[in-house]
N, C-alpha and C. Protein backbone atom coordinates (compact mmCIF):
# COMPACT_ATOMS: atom_id res chain seq x y z
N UNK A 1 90.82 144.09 176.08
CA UNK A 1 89.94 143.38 175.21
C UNK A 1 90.69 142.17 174.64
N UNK A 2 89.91 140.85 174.73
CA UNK A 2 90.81 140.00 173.89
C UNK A 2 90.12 139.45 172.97
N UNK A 3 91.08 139.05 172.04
CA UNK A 3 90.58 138.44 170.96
C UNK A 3 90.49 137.19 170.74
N UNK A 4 89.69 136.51 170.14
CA UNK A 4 90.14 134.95 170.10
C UNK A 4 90.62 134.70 168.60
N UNK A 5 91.68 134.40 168.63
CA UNK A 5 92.82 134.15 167.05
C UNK A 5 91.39 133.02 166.35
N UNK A 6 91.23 132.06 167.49
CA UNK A 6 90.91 131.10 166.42
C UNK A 6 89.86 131.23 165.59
N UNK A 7 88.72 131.99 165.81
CA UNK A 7 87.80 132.57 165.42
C UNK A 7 88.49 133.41 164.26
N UNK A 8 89.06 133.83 164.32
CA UNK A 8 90.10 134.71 162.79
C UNK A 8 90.72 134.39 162.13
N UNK A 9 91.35 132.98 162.84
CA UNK A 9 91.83 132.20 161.62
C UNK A 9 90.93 131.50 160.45
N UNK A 10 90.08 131.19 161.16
CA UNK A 10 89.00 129.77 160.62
C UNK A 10 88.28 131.06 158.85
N UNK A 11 88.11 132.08 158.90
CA UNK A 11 87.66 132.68 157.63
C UNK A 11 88.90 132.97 157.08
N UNK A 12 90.21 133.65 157.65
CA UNK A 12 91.34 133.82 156.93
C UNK A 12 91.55 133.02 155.92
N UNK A 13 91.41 131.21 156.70
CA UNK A 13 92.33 130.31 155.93
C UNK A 13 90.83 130.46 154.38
N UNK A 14 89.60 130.23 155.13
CA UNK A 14 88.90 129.96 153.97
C UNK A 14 89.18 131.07 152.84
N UNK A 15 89.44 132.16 153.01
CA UNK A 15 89.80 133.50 151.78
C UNK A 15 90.87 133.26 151.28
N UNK A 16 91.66 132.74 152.15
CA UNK A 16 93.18 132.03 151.42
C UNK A 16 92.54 130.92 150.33
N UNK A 17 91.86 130.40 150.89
CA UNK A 17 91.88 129.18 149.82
C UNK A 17 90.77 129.38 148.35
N UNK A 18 89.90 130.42 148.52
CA UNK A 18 88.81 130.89 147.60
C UNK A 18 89.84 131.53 146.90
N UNK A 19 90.54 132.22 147.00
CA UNK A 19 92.12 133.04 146.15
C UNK A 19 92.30 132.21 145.36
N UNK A 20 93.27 131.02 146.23
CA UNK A 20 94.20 130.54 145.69
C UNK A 20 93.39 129.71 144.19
N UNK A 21 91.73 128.99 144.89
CA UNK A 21 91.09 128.36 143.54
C UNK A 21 90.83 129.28 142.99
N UNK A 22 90.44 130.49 142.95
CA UNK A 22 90.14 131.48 141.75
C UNK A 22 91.48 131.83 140.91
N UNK A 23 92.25 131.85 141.59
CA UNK A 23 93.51 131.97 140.79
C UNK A 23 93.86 130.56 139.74
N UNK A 24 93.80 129.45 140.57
CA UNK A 24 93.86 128.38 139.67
C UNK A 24 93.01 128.34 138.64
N UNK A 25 91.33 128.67 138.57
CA UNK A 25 90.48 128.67 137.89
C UNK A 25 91.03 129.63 136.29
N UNK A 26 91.46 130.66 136.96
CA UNK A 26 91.81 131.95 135.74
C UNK A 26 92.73 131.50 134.78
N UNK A 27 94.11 130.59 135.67
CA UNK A 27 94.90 130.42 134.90
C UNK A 27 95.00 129.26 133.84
N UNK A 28 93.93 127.94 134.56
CA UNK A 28 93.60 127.27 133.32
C UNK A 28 92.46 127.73 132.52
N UNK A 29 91.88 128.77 132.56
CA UNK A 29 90.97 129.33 131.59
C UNK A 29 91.59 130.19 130.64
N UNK A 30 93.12 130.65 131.11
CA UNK A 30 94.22 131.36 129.92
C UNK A 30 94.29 130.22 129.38
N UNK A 31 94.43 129.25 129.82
CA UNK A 31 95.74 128.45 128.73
C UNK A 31 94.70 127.78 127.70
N UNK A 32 93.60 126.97 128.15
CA UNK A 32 92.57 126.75 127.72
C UNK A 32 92.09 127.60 126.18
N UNK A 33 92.25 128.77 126.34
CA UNK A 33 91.96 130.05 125.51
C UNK A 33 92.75 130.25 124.25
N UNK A 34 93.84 129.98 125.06
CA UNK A 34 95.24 130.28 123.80
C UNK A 34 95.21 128.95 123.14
N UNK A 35 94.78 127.74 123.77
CA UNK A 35 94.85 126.50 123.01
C UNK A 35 93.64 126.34 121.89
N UNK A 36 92.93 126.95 122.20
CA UNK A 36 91.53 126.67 121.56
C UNK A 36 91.32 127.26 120.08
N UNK A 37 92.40 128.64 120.43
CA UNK A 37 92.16 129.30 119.08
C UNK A 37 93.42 129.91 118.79
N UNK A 38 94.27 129.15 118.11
CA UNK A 38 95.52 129.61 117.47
C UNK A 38 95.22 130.46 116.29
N UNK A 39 95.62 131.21 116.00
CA UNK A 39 95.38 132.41 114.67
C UNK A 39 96.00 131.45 113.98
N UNK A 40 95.38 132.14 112.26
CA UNK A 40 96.17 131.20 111.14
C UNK A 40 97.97 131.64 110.95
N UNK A 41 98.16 132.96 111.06
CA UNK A 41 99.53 133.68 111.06
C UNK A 41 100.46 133.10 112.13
N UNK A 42 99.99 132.73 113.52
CA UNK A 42 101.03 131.91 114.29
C UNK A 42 100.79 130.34 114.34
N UNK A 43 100.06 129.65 113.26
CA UNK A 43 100.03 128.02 113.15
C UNK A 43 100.61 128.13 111.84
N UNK A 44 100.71 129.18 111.10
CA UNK A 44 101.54 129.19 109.80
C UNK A 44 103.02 128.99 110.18
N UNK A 45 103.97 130.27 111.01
CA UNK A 45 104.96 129.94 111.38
C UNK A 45 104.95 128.92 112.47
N UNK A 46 104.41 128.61 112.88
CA UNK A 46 104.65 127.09 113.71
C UNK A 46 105.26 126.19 112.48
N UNK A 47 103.75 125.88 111.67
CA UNK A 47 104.48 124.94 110.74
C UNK A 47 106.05 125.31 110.09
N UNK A 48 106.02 126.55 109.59
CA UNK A 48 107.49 127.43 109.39
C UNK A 48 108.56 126.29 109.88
N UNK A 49 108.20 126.55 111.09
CA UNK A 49 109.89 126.31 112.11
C UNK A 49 109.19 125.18 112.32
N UNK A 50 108.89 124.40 112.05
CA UNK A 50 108.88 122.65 112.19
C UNK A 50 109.27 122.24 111.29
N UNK A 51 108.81 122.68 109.62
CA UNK A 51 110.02 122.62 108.71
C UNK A 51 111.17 122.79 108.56
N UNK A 52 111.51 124.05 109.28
CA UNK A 52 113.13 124.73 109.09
C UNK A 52 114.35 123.24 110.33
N UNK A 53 113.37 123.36 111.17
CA UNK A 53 113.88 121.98 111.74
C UNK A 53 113.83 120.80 111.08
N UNK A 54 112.76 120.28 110.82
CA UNK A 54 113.11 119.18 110.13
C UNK A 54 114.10 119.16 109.14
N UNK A 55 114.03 120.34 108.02
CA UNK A 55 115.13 120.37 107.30
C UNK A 55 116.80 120.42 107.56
N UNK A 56 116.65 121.02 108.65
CA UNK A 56 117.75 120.84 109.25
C UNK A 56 118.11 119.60 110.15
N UNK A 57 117.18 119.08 110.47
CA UNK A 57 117.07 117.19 110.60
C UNK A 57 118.43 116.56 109.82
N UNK A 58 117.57 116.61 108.67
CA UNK A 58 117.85 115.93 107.48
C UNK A 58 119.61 116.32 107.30
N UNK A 59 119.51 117.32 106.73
CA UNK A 59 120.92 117.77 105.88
C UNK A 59 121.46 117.28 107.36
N UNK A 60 121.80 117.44 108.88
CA UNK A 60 122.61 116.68 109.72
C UNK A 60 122.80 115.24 109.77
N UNK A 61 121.63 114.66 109.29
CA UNK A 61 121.63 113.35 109.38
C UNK A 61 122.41 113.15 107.92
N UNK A 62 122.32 113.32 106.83
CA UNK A 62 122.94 113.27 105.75
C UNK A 62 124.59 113.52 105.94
N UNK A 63 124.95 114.53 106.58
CA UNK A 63 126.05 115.29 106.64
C UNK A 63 126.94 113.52 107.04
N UNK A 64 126.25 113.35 108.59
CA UNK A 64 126.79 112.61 109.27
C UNK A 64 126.93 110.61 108.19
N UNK A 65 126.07 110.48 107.43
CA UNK A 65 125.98 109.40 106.69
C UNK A 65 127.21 109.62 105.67
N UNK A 66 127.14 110.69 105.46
CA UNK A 66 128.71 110.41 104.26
C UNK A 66 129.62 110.28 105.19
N UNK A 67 130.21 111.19 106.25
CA UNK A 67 131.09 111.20 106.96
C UNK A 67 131.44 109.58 107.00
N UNK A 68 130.34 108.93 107.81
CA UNK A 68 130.53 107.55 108.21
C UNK A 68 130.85 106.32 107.00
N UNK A 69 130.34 107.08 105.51
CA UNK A 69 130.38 106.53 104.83
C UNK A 69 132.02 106.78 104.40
N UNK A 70 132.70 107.80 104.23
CA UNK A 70 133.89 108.31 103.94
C UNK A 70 134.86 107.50 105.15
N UNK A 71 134.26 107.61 106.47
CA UNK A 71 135.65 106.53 107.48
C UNK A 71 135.40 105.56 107.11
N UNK A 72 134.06 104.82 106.58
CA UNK A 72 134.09 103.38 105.94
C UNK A 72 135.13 103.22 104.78
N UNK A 73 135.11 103.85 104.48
CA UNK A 73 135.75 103.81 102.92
C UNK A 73 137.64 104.10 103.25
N UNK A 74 137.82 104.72 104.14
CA UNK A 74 139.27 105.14 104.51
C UNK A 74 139.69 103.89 105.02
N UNK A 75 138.55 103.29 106.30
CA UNK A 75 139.28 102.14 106.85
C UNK A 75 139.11 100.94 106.03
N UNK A 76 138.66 100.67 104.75
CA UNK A 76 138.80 99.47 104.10
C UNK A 76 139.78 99.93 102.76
N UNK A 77 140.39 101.27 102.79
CA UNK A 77 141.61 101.40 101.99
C UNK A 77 142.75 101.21 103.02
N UNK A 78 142.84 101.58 104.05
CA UNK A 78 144.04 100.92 104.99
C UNK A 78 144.21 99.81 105.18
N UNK A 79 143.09 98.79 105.01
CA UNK A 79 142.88 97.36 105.67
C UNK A 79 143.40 96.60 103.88
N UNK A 80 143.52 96.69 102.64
CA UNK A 80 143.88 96.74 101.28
C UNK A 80 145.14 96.88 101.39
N UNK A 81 145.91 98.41 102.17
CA UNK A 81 147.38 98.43 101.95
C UNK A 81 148.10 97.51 103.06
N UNK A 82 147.36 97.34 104.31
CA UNK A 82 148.22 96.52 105.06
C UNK A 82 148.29 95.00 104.54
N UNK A 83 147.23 94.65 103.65
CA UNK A 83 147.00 93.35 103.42
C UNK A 83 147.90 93.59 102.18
N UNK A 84 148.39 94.22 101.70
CA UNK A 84 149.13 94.32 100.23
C UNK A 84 150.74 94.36 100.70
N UNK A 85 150.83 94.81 101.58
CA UNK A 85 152.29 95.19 102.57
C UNK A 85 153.03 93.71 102.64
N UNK A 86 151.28 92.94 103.35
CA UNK A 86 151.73 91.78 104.29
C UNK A 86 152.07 91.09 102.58
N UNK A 87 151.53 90.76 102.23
CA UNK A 87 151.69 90.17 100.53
C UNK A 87 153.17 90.23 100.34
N UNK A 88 153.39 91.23 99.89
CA UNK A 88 154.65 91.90 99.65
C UNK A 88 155.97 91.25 100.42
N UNK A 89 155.81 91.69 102.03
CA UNK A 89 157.07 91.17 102.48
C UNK A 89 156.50 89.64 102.72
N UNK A 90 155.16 89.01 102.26
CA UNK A 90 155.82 87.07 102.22
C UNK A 90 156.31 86.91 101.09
N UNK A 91 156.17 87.70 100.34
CA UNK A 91 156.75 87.00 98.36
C UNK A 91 158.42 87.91 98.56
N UNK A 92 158.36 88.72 99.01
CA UNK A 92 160.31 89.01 99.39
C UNK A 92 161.07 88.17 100.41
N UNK A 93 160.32 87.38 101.13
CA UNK A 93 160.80 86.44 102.27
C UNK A 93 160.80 85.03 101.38
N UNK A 94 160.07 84.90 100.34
CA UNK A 94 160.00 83.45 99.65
C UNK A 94 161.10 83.60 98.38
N UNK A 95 161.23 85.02 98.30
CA UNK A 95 162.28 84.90 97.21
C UNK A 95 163.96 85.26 97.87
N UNK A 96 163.86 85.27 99.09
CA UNK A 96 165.28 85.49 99.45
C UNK A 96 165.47 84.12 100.28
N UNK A 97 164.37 83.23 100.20
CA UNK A 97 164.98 81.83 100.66
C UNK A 97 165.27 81.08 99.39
N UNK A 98 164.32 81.56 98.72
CA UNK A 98 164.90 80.64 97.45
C UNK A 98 165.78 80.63 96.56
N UNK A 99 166.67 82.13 97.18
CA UNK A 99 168.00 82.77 96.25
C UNK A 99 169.41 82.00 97.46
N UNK A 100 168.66 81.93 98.70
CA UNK A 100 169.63 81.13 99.41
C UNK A 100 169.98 79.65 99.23
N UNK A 101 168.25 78.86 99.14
CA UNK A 101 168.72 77.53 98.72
C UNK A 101 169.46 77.30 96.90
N UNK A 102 169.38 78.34 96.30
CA UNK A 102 169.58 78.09 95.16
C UNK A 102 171.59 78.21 95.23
């Protein structure tokens, strides 16, 4: 007895493909579902932890503004002593020429 494949393929593929859209169909009708109607108890903690983040935003961004504000402040006390240094040894260089010409 023989069979002819192609005749068996031609409904296979179509059941393959009625699947595969019913499957697609189901799964945007989950998501659809869960989007549509959030309970008040899980849009409460949503907001929760969008606060707890943001707050924690903040105090990092803060943390990091003094920091930057504190190396500001270190490197314009170094840039004071080198400029006080340089001061220093021209007025000891002007007074040991002028102890020579004297």
């Amino acid at each position: 007895m023989k069979l002819n494949y192609k005749s068996l393929a031609t409904p296979a593929v179509l059941a393959f493909t009625l699947l595969i859209g019913a499957t697609d169909v189901a799964s945007a009708q989950g998501r659809r579902g869960r989007g549509q109607e959030p309970s008040q108890e899980s849009s409460q903690q949503t907001q929760e932890q969008k606060d707890k983040r943001q707050a924690e935003q903040e105090a990092r961004r803060a943390a990091r503004q003094q920091q930057q504000g504190q190396r500001q402040q270190a490197q314009q006390t170094r840039q004071n002593e080198r400029q006080s240094e340089r001061q220093q040894t021209i007025q000891q260089r002007a007074e040991q020429r002028g102890q020579r010409e004297a």
